[in-house]
Each structure stands twice: as structure tokens, then as C-alpha cells.
C-alpha atoms as a PDB file:
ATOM      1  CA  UNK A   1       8.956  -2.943  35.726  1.00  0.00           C
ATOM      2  CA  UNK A   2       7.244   0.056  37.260  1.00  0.00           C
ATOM      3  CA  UNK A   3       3.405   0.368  37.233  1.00  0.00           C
ATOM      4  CA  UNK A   4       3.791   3.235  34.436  1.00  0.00           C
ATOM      5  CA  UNK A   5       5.529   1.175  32.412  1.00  0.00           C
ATOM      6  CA  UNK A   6       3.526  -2.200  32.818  1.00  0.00           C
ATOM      7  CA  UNK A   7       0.364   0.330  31.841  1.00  0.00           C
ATOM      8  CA  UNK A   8       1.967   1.213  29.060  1.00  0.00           C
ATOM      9  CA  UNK A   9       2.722  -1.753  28.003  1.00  0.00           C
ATOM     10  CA  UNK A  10      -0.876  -3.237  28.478  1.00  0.00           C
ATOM     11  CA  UNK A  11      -2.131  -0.183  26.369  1.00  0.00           C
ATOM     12  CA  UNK A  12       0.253  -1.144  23.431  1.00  0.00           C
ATOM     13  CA  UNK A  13      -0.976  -5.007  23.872  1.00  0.00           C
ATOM     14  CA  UNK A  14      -4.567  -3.599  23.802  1.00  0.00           C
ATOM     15  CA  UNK A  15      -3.846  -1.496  20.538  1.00  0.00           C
ATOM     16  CA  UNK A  16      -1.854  -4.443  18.600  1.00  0.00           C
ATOM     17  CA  UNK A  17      -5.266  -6.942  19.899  1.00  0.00           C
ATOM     18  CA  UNK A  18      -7.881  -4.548  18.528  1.00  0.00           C
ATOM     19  CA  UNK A  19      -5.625  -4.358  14.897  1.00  0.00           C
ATOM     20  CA  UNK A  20      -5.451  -7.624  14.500  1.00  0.00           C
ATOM     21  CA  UNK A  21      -8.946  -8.867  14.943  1.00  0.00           C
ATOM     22  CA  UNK A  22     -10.391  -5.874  12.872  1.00  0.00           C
ATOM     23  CA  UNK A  23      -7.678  -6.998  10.270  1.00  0.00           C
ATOM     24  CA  UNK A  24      -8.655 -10.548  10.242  1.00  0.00           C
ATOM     25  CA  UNK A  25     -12.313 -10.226  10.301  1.00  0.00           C
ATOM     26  CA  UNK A  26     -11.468  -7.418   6.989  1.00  0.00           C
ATOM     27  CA  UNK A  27     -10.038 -10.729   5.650  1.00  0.00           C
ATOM     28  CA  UNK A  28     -12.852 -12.962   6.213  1.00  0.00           C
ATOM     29  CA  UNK A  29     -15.676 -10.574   5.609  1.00  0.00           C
ATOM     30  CA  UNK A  30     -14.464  -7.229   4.406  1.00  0.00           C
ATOM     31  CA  UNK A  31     -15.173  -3.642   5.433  1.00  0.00           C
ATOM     32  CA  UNK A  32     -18.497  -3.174   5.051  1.00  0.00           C
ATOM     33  CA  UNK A  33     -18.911  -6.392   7.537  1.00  0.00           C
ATOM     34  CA  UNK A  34     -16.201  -5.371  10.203  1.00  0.00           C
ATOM     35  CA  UNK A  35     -17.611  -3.817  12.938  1.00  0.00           C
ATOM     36  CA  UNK A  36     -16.472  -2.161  16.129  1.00  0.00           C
ATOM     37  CA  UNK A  37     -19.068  -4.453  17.565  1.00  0.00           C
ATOM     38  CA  UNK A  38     -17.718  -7.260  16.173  1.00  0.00           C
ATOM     39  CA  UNK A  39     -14.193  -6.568  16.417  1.00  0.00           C
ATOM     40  CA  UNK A  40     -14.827  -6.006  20.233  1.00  0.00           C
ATOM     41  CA  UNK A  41     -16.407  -9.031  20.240  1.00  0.00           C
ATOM     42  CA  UNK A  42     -13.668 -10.991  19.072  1.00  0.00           C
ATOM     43  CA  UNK A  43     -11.495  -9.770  21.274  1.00  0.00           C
ATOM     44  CA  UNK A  44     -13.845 -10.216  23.785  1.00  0.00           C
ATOM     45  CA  UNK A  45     -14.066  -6.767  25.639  1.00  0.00           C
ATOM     46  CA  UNK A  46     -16.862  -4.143  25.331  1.00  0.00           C
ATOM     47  CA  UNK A  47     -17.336  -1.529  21.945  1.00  0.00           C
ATOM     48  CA  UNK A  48     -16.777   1.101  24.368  1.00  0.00           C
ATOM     49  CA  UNK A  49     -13.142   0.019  24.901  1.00  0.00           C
ATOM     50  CA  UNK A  50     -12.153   0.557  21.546  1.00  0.00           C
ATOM     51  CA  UNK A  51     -12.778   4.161  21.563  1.00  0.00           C
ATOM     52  CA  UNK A  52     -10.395   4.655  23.712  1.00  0.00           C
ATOM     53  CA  UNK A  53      -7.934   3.732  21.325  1.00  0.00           C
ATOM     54  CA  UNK A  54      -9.706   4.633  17.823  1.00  0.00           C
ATOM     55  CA  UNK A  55     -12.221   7.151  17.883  1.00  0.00           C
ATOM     56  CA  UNK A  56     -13.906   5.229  14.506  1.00  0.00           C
ATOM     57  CA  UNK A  57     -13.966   2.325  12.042  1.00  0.00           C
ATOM     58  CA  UNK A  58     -12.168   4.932   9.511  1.00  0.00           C
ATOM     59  CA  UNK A  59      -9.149   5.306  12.260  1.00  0.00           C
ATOM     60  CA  UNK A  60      -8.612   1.458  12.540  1.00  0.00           C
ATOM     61  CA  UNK A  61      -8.456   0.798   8.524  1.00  0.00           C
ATOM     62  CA  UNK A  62      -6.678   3.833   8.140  1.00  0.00           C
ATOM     63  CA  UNK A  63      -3.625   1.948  10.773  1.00  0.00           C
ATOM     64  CA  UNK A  64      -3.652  -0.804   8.745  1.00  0.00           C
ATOM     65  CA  UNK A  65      -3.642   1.082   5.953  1.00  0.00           C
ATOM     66  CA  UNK A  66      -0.526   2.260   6.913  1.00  0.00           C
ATOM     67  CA  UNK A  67       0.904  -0.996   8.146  1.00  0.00           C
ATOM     68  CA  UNK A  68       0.135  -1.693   4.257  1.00  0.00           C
ATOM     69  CA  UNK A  69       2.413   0.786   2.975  1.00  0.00           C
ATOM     70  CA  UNK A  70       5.181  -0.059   5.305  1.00  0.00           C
ATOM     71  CA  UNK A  71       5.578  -3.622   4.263  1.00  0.00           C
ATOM     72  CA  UNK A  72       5.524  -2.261   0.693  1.00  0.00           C
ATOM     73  CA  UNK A  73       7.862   0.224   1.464  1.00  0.00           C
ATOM     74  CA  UNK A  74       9.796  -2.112   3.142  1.00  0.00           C
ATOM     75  CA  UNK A  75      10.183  -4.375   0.205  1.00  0.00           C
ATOM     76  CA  UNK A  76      10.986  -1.683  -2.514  1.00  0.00           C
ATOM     77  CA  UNK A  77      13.989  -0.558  -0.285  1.00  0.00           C
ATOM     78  CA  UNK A  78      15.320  -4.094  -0.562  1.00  0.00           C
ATOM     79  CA  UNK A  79      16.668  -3.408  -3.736  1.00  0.00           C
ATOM     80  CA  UNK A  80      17.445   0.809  -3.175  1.00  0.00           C
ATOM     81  CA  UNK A  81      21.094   0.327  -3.366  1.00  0.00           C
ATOM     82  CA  UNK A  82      21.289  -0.176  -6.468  1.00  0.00           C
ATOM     83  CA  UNK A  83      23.783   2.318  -8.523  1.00  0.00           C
ATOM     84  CA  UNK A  84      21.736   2.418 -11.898  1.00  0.00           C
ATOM     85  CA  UNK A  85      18.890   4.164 -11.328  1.00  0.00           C
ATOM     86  CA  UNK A  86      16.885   2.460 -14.155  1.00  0.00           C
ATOM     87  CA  UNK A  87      17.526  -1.133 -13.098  1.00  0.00           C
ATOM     88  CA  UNK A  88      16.786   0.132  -9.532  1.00  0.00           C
ATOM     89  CA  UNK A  89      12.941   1.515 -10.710  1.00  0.00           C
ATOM     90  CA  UNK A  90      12.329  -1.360 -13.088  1.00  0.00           C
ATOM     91  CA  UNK A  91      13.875  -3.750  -9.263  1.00  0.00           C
ATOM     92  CA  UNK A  92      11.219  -1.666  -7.015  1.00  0.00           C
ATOM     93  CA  UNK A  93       8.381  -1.657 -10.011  1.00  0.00           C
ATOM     94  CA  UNK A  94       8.745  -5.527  -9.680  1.00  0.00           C
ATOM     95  CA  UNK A  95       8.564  -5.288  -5.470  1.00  0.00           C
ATOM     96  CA  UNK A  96       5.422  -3.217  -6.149  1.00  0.00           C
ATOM     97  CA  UNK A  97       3.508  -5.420  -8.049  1.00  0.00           C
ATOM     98  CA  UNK A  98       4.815  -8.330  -5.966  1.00  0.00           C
ATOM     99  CA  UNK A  99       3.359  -7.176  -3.163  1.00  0.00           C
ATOM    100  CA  UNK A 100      -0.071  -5.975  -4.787  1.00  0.00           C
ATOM    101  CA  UNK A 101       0.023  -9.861  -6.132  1.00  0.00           C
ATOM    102  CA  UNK A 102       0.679 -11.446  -2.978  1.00  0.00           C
ATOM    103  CA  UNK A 103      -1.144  -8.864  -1.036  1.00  0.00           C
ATOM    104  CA  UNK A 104      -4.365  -8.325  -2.670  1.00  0.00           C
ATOM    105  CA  UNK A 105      -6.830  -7.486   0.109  1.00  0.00           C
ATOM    106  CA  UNK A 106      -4.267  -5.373   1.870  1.00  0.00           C
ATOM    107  CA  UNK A 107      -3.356  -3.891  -1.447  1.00  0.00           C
ATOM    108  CA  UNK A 108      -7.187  -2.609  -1.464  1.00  0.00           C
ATOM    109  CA  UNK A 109      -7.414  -1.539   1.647  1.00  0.00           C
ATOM    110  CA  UNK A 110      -4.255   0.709   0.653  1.00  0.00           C
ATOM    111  CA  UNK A 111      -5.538   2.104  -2.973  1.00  0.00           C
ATOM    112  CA  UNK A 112      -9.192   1.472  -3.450  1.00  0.00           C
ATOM    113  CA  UNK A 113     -11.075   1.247   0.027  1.00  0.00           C
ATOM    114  CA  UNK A 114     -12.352   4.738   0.763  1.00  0.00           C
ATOM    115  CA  UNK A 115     -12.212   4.171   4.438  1.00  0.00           C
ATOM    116  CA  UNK A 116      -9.026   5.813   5.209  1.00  0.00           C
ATOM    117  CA  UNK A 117      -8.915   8.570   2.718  1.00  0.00           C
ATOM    118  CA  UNK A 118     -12.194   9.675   5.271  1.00  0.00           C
ATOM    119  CA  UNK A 119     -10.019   9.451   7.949  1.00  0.00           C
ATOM    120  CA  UNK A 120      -7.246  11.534   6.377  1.00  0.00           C
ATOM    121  CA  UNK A 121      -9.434  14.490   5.348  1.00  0.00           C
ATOM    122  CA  UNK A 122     -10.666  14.808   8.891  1.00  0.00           C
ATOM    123  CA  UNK A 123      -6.793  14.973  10.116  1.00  0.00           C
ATOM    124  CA  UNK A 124      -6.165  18.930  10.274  1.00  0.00           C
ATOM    125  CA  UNK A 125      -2.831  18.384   7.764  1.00  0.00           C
ATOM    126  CA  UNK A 126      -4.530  15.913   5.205  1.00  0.00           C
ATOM    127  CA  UNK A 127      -0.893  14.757   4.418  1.00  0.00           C
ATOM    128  CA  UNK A 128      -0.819  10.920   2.729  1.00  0.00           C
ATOM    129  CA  UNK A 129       2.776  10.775   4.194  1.00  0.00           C
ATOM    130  CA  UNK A 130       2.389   7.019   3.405  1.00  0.00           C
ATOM    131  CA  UNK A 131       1.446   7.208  -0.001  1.00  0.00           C
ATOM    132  CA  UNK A 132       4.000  10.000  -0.482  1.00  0.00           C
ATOM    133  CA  UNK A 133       7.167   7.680   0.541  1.00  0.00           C
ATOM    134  CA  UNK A 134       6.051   5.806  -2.217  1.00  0.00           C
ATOM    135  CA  UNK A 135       6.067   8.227  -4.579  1.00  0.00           C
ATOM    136  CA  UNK A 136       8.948   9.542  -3.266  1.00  0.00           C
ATOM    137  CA  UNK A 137      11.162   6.505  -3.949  1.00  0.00           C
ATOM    138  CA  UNK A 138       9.950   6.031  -7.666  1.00  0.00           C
ATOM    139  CA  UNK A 139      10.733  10.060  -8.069  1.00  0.00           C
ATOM    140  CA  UNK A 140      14.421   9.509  -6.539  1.00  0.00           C
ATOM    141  CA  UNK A 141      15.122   7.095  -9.558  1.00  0.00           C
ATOM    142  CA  UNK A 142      13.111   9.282 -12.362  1.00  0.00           C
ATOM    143  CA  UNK A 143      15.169  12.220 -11.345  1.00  0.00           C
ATOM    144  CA  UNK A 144      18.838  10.416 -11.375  1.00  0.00           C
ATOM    145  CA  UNK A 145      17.655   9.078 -14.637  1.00  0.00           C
ATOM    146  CA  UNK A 146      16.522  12.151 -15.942  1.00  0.00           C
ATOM    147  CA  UNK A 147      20.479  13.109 -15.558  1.00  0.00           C
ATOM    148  CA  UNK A 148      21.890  10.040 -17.133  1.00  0.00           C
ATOM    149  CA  UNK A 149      19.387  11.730 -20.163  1.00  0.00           C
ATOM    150  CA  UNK A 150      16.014   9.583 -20.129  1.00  0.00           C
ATOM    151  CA  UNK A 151      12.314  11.145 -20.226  1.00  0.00           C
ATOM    152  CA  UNK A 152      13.788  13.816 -22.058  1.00  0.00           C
ATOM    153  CA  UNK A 153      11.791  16.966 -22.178  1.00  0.00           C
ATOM    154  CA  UNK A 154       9.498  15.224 -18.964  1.00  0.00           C
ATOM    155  CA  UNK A 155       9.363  16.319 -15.392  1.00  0.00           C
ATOM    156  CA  UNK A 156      10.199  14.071 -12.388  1.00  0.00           C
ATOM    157  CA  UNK A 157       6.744  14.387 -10.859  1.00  0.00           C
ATOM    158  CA  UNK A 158       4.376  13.582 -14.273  1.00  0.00           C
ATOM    159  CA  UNK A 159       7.332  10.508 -14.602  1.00  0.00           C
ATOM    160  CA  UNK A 160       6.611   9.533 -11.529  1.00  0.00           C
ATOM    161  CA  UNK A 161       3.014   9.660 -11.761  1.00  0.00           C
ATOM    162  CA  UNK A 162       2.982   7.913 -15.170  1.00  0.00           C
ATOM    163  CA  UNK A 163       5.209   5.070 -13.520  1.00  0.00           C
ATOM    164  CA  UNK A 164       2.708   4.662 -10.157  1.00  0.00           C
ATOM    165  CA  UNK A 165       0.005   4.773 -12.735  1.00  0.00           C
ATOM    166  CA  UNK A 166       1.062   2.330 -14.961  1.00  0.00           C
ATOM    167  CA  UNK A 167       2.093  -0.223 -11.662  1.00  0.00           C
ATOM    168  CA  UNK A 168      -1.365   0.343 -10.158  1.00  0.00           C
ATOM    169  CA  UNK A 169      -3.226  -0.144 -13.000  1.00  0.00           C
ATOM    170  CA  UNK A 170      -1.515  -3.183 -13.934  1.00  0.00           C
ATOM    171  CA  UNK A 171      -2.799  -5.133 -11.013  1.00  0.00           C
ATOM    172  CA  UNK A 172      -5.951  -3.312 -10.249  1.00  0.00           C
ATOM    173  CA  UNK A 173      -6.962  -4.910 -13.155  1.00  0.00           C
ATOM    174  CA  UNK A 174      -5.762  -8.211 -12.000  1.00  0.00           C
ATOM    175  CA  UNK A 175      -6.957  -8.092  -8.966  1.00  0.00           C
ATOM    176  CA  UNK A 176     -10.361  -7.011  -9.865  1.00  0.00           C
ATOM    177  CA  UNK A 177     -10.534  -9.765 -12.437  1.00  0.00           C
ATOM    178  CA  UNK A 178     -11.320  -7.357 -15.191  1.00  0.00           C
ATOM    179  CA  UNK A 179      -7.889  -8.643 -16.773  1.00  0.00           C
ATOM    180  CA  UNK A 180      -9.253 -12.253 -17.253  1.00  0.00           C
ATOM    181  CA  UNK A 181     -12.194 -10.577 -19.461  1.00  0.00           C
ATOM    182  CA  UNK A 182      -9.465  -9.780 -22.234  1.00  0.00           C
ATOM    183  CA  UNK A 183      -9.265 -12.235 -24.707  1.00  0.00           C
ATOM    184  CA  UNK A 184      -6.028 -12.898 -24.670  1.00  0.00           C
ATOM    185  CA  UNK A 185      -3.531 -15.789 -24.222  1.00  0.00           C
ATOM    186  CA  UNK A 186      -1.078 -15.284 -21.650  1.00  0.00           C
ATOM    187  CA  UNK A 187      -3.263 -14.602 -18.416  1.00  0.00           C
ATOM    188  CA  UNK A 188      -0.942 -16.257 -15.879  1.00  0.00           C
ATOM    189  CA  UNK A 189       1.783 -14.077 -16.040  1.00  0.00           C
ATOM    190  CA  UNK A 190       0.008 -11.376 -17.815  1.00  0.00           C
ATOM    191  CA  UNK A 191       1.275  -8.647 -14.887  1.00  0.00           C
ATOM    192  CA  UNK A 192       4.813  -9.523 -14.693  1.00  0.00           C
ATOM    193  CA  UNK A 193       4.665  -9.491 -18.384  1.00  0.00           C
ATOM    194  CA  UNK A 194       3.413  -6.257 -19.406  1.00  0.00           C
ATOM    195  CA  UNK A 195       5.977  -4.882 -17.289  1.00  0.00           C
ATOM    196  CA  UNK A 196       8.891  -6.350 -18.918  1.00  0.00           C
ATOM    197  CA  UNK A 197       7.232  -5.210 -21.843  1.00  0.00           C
ATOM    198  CA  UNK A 198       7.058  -1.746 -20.356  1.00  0.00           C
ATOM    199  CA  UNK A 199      10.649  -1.474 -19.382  1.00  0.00           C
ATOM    200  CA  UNK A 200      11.532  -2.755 -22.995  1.00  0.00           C
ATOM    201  CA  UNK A 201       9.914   0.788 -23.772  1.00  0.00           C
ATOM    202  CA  UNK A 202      11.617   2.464 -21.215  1.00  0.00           C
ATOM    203  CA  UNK A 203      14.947   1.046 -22.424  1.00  0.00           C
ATOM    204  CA  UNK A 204      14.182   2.583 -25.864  1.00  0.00           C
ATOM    205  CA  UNK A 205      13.305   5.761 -25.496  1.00  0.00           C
END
């Protein structure tokens, strides 16, 4: 290995160290408490080194921000093979909340932590590519079904919109234990079950 190479290489190491202990002290104390002090602390090299990867707090959260919405990505394409487009939104809709279940501190981070949406409006394009591939997989479904003849009279975008909506509010109010203040009966599975009831709607349109 050349010296280039094993520089590179050390850089990259560097990066992946400073990512992980800002996202496990996120985890243990959350943003407000996470620090470049402290996260150069834990990996026991100076502030100043940091900056030479990140050039603030916002930059780190907003890279594992992203790492967020590749995972979730990741798991809604699990199931993007399949032919009928509504089984194939109603498989990903599941993925989605899932992941927000299983996921919850990340899953802020991604939708409700300000943080990174700073860091995007100082980038010169302002584009949420991340959020948009998202989006863009739920639209791919709403438009094939919107040939096969559902959301008549609709557009693929306010579908689409309506669908991320619904899946976001679902377990934002889970996750922010606002859901437990209902009084209702079924609070266990209260998530997974107002979306079955959901695509009993969508079937019946």
C-alpha cells in the first residue's frame, strides 16, 4: 500500500471514528448534550481535529442523518419487486414503520431534529436528496396504481404526500408517547393496526 493510499485510508478511519462516537453519545444523551468537545473527547483527539472533517455539529447529525435514510431505504427496497403495485406500497408502508419502531432515536434524528435541515439550507442546492428517495419510491407505486385505476381524480405527488403523511404520523405519535394518552384499548399494536386498517380503505376505494 502506497503512502497516498494508507493516508487515505487513515482519513476514512478518522471520519467513520468521529460518526460513531457523536452517534453513540446522541444515544445516551441526545443532541443538545453531544458536543464536538465531547465527541473529541471520546475519541480521544483534540476539538480541533474534527473540523477538519465536519466544519459543525449540524454537518455530523446531518451524516447520520443520512446514514438514517439509507438503512430505511434499504429496507423498503427489500420488498420493490413486487409486480402489484398496491401490495408493494402497503409491503414498503410496513418497512417504514418498522424501521421508525425499531429505530426510534434515529428515526428523530431523520424527521424531527432540526439539526440537519440547518445544515441543508446552508448547502448552496438545498436538495433533501435523502428524503426525496423516499418519496420517490412511495410515488413509483401511487403512479402504477393510479393506471391499474385507484386515487381516481388524485395526483401522484398529493398521493404520495398523503401516504408519507399518514406513515409519519402514525409513529410520531408513538414514539412521542402522545398515542398512549388516547383512551383506547389496543395500544400494543396500535401502529401496525391502524395501518391495516388504512389499507382496508385503500382496498375500497
Amino acid at each position: 500500500m502506497g503512502v497516498a493510499e494508507r493516508k487515505l485510508r487513515e482519513k476514512e478511519q478518522l471520519r467513520t471514528l468521529i460518526l460513531d462516537a457523536a452517534r453513540s453519545l446522541f444515544f445516551k444523551y441526545g443532541y443538545e448534550k453531544t458536543s464536538i468537545r465531547n465527541i473529541a473527547d471520546a475519541i480521544e483527539y483534540s476539538p480541533g481535529i474534527i473540523y477538519h472533517y465536519f466544519k459543525d455539529k449540524n454537518e455530523i447529525f446531518h451524516t447520520l442523518h443520512q446514514e438514517g435514510f439509507n438503512h430505511l431505504k434499504a429496507e423498503m427496497e427489500t420488498v420493490a419487486n413486487m409486480a402489484d403495485p398496491m401490495g408493494r406500497m402497503k409491503a414498503m408502508g410496513k418497512k417504514y414503520l418498522q424501521f421508525a419502531l425499531d429505530n426510534p432515536v434515529v428515526y428523530e434524528l431523520m424527521f424531527t431534529l432540526e439539526a440537519p435541515v440547518e445544515n441543508l439550507i446552508q448547502v448552496e442546492d438545498q436538495a433533501w436528496n435523502e428524503g426525496d428517495a423516499i418519496f420517490d419510491l412511495i410515488k413509483k407505486c401511487v403512479r402504477e396504481c393510479i393506471m391499474m385505476g385507484y386515487f381516481r381524480g388524485q395526483t401522484a405527488e398529493s398521493t404520495t404526500y398523503t401516504v408519507l403523511a399518514m406513515l409519519h404520523g402514525l409513529v410520531s405519535l408513538k414514539i412521542s408517547k402522545r398515542s398512549n394518552l388516547f383512551k383506547i384499548n389496543e395500544k400494543e399494536n396500535l401502529v401496525m393496526n391502524s395501518f391495516q386498517a388504512f389499507s382496508y380503505m385503500l382496498d375500497r376505494q
